[in-house]
C-alpha atoms as a PDB file:
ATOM      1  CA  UNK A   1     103.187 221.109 -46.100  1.00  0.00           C
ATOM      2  CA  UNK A   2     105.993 220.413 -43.607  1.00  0.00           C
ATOM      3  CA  UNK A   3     108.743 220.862 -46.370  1.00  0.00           C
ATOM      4  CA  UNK A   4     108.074 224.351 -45.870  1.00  0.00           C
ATOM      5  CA  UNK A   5     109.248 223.829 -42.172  1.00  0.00           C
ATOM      6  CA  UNK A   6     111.703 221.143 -42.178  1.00  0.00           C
ATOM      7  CA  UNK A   7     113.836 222.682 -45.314  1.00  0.00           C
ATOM      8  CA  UNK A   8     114.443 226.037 -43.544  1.00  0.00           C
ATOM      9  CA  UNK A   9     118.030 227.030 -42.700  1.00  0.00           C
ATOM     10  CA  UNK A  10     118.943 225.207 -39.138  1.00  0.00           C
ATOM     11  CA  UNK A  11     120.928 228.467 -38.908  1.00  0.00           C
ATOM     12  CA  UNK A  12     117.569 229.863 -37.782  1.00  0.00           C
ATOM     13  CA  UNK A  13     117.045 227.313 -34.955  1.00  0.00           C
ATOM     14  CA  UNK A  14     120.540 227.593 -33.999  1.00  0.00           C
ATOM     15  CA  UNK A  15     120.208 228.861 -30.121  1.00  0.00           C
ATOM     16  CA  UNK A  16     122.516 231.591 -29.130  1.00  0.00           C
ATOM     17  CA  UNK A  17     122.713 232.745 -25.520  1.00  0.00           C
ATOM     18  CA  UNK A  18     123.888 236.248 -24.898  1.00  0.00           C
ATOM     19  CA  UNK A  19     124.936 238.196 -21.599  1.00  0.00           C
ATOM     20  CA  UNK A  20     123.402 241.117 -20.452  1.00  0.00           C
ATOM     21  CA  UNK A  21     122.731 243.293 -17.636  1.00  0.00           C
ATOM     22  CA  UNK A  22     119.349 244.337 -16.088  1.00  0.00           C
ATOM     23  CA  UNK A  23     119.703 247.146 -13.241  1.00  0.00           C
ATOM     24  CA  UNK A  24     123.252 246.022 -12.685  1.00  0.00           C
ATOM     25  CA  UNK A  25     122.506 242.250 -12.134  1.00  0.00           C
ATOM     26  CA  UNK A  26     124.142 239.968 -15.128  1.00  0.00           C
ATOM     27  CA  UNK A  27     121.990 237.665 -16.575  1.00  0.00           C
ATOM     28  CA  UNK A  28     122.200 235.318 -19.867  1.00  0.00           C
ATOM     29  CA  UNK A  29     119.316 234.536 -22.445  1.00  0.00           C
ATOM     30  CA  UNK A  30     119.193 231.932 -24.539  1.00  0.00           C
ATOM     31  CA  UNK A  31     116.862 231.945 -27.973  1.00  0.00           C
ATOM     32  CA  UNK A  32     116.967 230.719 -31.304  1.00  0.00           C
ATOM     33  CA  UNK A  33     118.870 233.237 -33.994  1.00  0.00           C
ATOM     34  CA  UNK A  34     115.907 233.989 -35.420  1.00  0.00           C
ATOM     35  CA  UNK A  35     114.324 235.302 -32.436  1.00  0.00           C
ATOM     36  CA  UNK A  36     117.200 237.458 -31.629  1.00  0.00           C
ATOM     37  CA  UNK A  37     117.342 238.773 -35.753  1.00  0.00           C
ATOM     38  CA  UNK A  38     113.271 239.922 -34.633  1.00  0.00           C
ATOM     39  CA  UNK A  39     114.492 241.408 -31.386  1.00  0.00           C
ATOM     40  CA  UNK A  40     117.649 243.517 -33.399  1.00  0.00           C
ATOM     41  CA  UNK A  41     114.698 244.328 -35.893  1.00  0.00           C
ATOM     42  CA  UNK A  42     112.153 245.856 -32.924  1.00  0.00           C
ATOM     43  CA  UNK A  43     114.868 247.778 -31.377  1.00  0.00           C
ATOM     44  CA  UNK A  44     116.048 249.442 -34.251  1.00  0.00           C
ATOM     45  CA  UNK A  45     112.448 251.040 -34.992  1.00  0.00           C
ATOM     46  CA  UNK A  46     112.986 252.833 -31.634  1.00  0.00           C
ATOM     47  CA  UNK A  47     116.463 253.479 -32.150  1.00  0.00           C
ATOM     48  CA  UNK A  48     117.508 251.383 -29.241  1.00  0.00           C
ATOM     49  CA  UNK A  49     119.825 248.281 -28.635  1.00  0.00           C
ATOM     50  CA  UNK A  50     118.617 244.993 -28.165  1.00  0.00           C
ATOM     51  CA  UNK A  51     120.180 244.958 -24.473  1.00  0.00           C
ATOM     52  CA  UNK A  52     118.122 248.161 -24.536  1.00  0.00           C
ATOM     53  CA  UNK A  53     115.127 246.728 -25.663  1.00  0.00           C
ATOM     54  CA  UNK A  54     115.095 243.683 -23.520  1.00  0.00           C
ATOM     55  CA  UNK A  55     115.483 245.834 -20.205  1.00  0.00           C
ATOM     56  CA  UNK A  56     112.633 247.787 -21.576  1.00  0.00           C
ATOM     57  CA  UNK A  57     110.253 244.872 -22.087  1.00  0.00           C
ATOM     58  CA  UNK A  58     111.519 243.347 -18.626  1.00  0.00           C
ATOM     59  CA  UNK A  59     110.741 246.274 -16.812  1.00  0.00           C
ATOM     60  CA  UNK A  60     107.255 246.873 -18.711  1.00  0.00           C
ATOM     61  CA  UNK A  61     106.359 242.931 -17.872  1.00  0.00           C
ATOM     62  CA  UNK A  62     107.461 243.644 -14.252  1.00  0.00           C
ATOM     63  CA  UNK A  63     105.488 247.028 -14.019  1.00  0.00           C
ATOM     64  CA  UNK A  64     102.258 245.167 -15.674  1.00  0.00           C
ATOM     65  CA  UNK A  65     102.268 241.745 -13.939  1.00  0.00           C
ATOM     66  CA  UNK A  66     104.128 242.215 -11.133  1.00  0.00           C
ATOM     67  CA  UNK A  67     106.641 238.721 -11.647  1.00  0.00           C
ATOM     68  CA  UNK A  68     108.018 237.285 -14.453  1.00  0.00           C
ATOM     69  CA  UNK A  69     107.773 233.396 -14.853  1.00  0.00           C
ATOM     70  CA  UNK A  70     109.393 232.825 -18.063  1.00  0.00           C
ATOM     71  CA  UNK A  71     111.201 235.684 -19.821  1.00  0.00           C
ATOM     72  CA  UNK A  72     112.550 233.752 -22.408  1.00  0.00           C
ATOM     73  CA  UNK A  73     109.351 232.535 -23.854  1.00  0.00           C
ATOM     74  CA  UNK A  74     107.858 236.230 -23.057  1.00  0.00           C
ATOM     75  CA  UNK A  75     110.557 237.609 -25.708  1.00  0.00           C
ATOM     76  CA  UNK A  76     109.258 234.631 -28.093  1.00  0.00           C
ATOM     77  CA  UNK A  77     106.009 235.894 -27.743  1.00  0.00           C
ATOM     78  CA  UNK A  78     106.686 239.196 -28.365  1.00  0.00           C
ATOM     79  CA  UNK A  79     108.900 238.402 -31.778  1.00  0.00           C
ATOM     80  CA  UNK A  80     105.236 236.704 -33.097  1.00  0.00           C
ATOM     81  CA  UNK A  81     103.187 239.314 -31.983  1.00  0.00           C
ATOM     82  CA  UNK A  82     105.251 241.607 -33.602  1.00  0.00           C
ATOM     83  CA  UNK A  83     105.433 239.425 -37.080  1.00  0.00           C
ATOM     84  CA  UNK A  84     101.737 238.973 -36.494  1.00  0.00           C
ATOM     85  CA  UNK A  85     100.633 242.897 -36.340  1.00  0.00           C
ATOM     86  CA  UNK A  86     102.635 243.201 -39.247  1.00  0.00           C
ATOM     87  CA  UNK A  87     100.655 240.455 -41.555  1.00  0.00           C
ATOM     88  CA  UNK A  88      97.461 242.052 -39.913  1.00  0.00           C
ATOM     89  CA  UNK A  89      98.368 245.491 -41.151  1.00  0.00           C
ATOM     90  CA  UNK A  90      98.341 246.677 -37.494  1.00  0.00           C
ATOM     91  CA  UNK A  91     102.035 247.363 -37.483  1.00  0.00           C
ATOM     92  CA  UNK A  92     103.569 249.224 -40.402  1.00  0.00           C
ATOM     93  CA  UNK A  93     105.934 247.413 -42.558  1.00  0.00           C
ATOM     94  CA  UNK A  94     108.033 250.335 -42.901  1.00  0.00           C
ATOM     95  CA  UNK A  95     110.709 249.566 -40.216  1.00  0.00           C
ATOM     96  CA  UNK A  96     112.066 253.215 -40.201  1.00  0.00           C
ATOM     97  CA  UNK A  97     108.600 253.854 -38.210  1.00  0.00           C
ATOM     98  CA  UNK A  98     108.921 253.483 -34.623  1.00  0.00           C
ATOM     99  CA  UNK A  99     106.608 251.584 -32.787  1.00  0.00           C
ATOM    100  CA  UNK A 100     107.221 253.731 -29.442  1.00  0.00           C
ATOM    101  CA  UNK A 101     102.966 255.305 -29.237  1.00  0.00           C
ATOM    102  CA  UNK A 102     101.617 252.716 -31.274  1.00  0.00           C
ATOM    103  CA  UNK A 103      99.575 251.331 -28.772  1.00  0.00           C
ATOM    104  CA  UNK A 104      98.342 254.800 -27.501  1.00  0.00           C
ATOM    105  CA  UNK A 105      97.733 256.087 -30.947  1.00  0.00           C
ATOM    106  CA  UNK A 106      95.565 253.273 -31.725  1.00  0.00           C
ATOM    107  CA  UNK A 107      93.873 253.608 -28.697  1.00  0.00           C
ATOM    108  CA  UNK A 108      92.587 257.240 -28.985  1.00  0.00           C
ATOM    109  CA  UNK A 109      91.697 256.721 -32.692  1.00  0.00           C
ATOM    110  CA  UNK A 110      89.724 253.565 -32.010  1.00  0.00           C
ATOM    111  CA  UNK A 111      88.468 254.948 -28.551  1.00  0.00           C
ATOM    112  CA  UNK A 112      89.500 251.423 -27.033  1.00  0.00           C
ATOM    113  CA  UNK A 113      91.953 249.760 -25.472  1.00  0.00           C
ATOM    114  CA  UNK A 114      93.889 247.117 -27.283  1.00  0.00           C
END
Protein backbone atom coordinates (compact mmCIF):
# COMPACT_ATOMS: atom_id res chain seq x y z
CA UNK A 1 0.00 0.00 0.00
CA UNK A 2 2.51 2.76 0.79
CA UNK A 3 4.39 2.22 -2.61
CA UNK A 4 1.60 4.03 -3.95
CA UNK A 5 2.73 7.02 -1.69
CA UNK A 6 6.33 6.79 -1.29
CA UNK A 7 7.05 6.23 -5.28
CA UNK A 8 5.28 9.50 -6.28
CA UNK A 9 7.34 12.25 -7.93
CA UNK A 10 9.11 14.37 -4.89
CA UNK A 11 8.50 17.08 -7.52
CA UNK A 12 5.00 17.08 -6.00
CA UNK A 13 6.18 17.63 -2.38
CA UNK A 14 8.62 20.07 -3.51
CA UNK A 15 7.43 23.40 -1.45
CA UNK A 16 7.39 26.56 -3.41
CA UNK A 17 6.68 29.88 -1.71
CA UNK A 18 5.28 32.63 -3.83
CA UNK A 19 4.72 36.51 -3.19
CA UNK A 20 1.62 38.12 -3.38
CA UNK A 21 -0.39 40.97 -2.40
CA UNK A 22 -3.68 41.08 -0.39
CA UNK A 23 -5.32 44.74 -0.22
CA UNK A 24 -1.91 46.21 -0.84
CA UNK A 25 -0.04 44.38 2.03
CA UNK A 26 2.77 41.79 0.55
CA UNK A 27 2.67 38.58 1.88
CA UNK A 28 4.45 35.08 0.89
CA UNK A 29 2.84 31.48 0.92
CA UNK A 30 4.50 28.58 1.05
CA UNK A 31 2.82 25.00 -0.21
CA UNK A 32 3.80 21.99 -1.82
CA UNK A 33 3.69 22.15 -5.96
CA UNK A 34 0.99 20.12 -5.99
CA UNK A 35 -1.15 22.25 -3.99
CA UNK A 36 -0.39 25.24 -6.00
CA UNK A 37 -1.01 22.93 -9.62
CA UNK A 38 -4.88 22.47 -7.63
CA UNK A 39 -5.02 26.16 -6.85
CA UNK A 40 -3.93 27.18 -10.87
CA UNK A 41 -6.62 24.41 -11.67
CA UNK A 42 -9.64 26.19 -9.35
CA UNK A 43 -8.87 29.54 -10.65
CA UNK A 44 -8.96 28.80 -14.10
CA UNK A 45 -12.71 27.41 -13.85
CA UNK A 46 -13.57 31.02 -12.85
CA UNK A 47 -11.33 32.56 -15.17
CA UNK A 48 -9.26 34.12 -12.49
CA UNK A 49 -5.51 34.07 -11.37
CA UNK A 50 -4.30 32.21 -8.61
CA UNK A 51 -3.20 35.62 -6.81
CA UNK A 52 -6.84 36.24 -7.74
CA UNK A 53 -8.16 33.32 -6.30
CA UNK A 54 -6.27 33.35 -3.09
CA UNK A 55 -7.47 37.04 -2.25
CA UNK A 56 -10.86 35.71 -2.98
CA UNK A 57 -10.76 32.79 -0.56
CA UNK A 58 -8.92 35.14 2.07
CA UNK A 59 -11.46 37.59 1.99
CA UNK A 60 -14.44 34.90 1.97
CA UNK A 61 -12.59 33.13 5.20
CA UNK A 62 -12.32 36.65 6.74
CA UNK A 63 -16.03 37.62 5.88
CA UNK A 64 -17.22 33.99 7.31
CA UNK A 65 -15.05 33.55 10.44
CA UNK A 66 -14.02 36.70 11.21
CA UNK A 67 -9.83 35.71 11.70
CA UNK A 68 -7.77 33.56 9.99
CA UNK A 69 -5.42 31.21 12.05
CA UNK A 70 -3.72 29.30 9.45
CA UNK A 71 -4.15 30.27 5.79
CA UNK A 72 -1.79 28.02 4.52
CA UNK A 73 -3.39 24.89 5.71
CA UNK A 74 -6.95 26.64 4.83
CA UNK A 75 -5.71 26.62 0.99
CA UNK A 76 -4.70 22.78 1.68
CA UNK A 77 -8.00 22.19 2.69
CA UNK A 78 -9.61 23.70 0.07
CA UNK A 79 -7.31 21.81 -2.81
CA UNK A 80 -8.95 18.31 -1.04
CA UNK A 81 -12.24 19.50 -0.83
CA UNK A 82 -12.11 20.41 -4.20
CA UNK A 83 -10.45 16.84 -5.39
CA UNK A 84 -12.98 15.36 -3.03
CA UNK A 85 -16.37 16.93 -4.66
CA UNK A 86 -14.96 15.87 -7.73
CA UNK A 87 -14.62 11.89 -6.81
CA UNK A 88 -18.13 12.44 -5.14
CA UNK A 89 -19.63 13.67 -8.36
CA UNK A 90 -20.53 16.94 -6.55
CA UNK A 91 -18.17 18.98 -8.63
CA UNK A 92 -18.13 18.47 -12.39
CA UNK A 93 -15.09 17.06 -13.91
CA UNK A 94 -15.38 19.23 -16.78
CA UNK A 95 -12.93 22.04 -15.75
CA UNK A 96 -14.26 24.50 -18.45
CA UNK A 97 -17.37 24.70 -15.87
CA UNK A 98 -16.99 27.30 -13.37
CA UNK A 99 -17.57 26.63 -9.97
CA UNK A 100 -18.60 30.45 -9.22
CA UNK A 101 -22.86 29.44 -8.01
CA UNK A 102 -22.15 26.03 -7.29
CA UNK A 103 -22.88 26.24 -3.86
CA UNK A 104 -26.10 28.35 -4.41
CA UNK A 105 -27.30 26.19 -7.20
CA UNK A 106 -27.10 23.21 -5.12
CA UNK A 107 -28.69 24.83 -2.48
CA UNK A 108 -32.02 25.85 -4.16
CA UNK A 109 -32.25 22.46 -5.96
CA UNK A 110 -31.72 20.48 -2.79
CA UNK A 111 -33.67 23.14 -0.65
CA UNK A 112 -30.65 22.96 1.92
CA UNK A 113 -27.75 24.39 2.79
CA UNK A 114 -24.51 22.62 2.18
Amino acid sequence: MCEIFVKADPGLYETKARSLRLHGVVTSIRLEKIFWSVLEEIAARDGMNTNQLITKLHDELIAYRGHIDNFSSFLRVCCLRYTSLMLDGDIAHDKHLPLAGLHKAKTEASGFLI
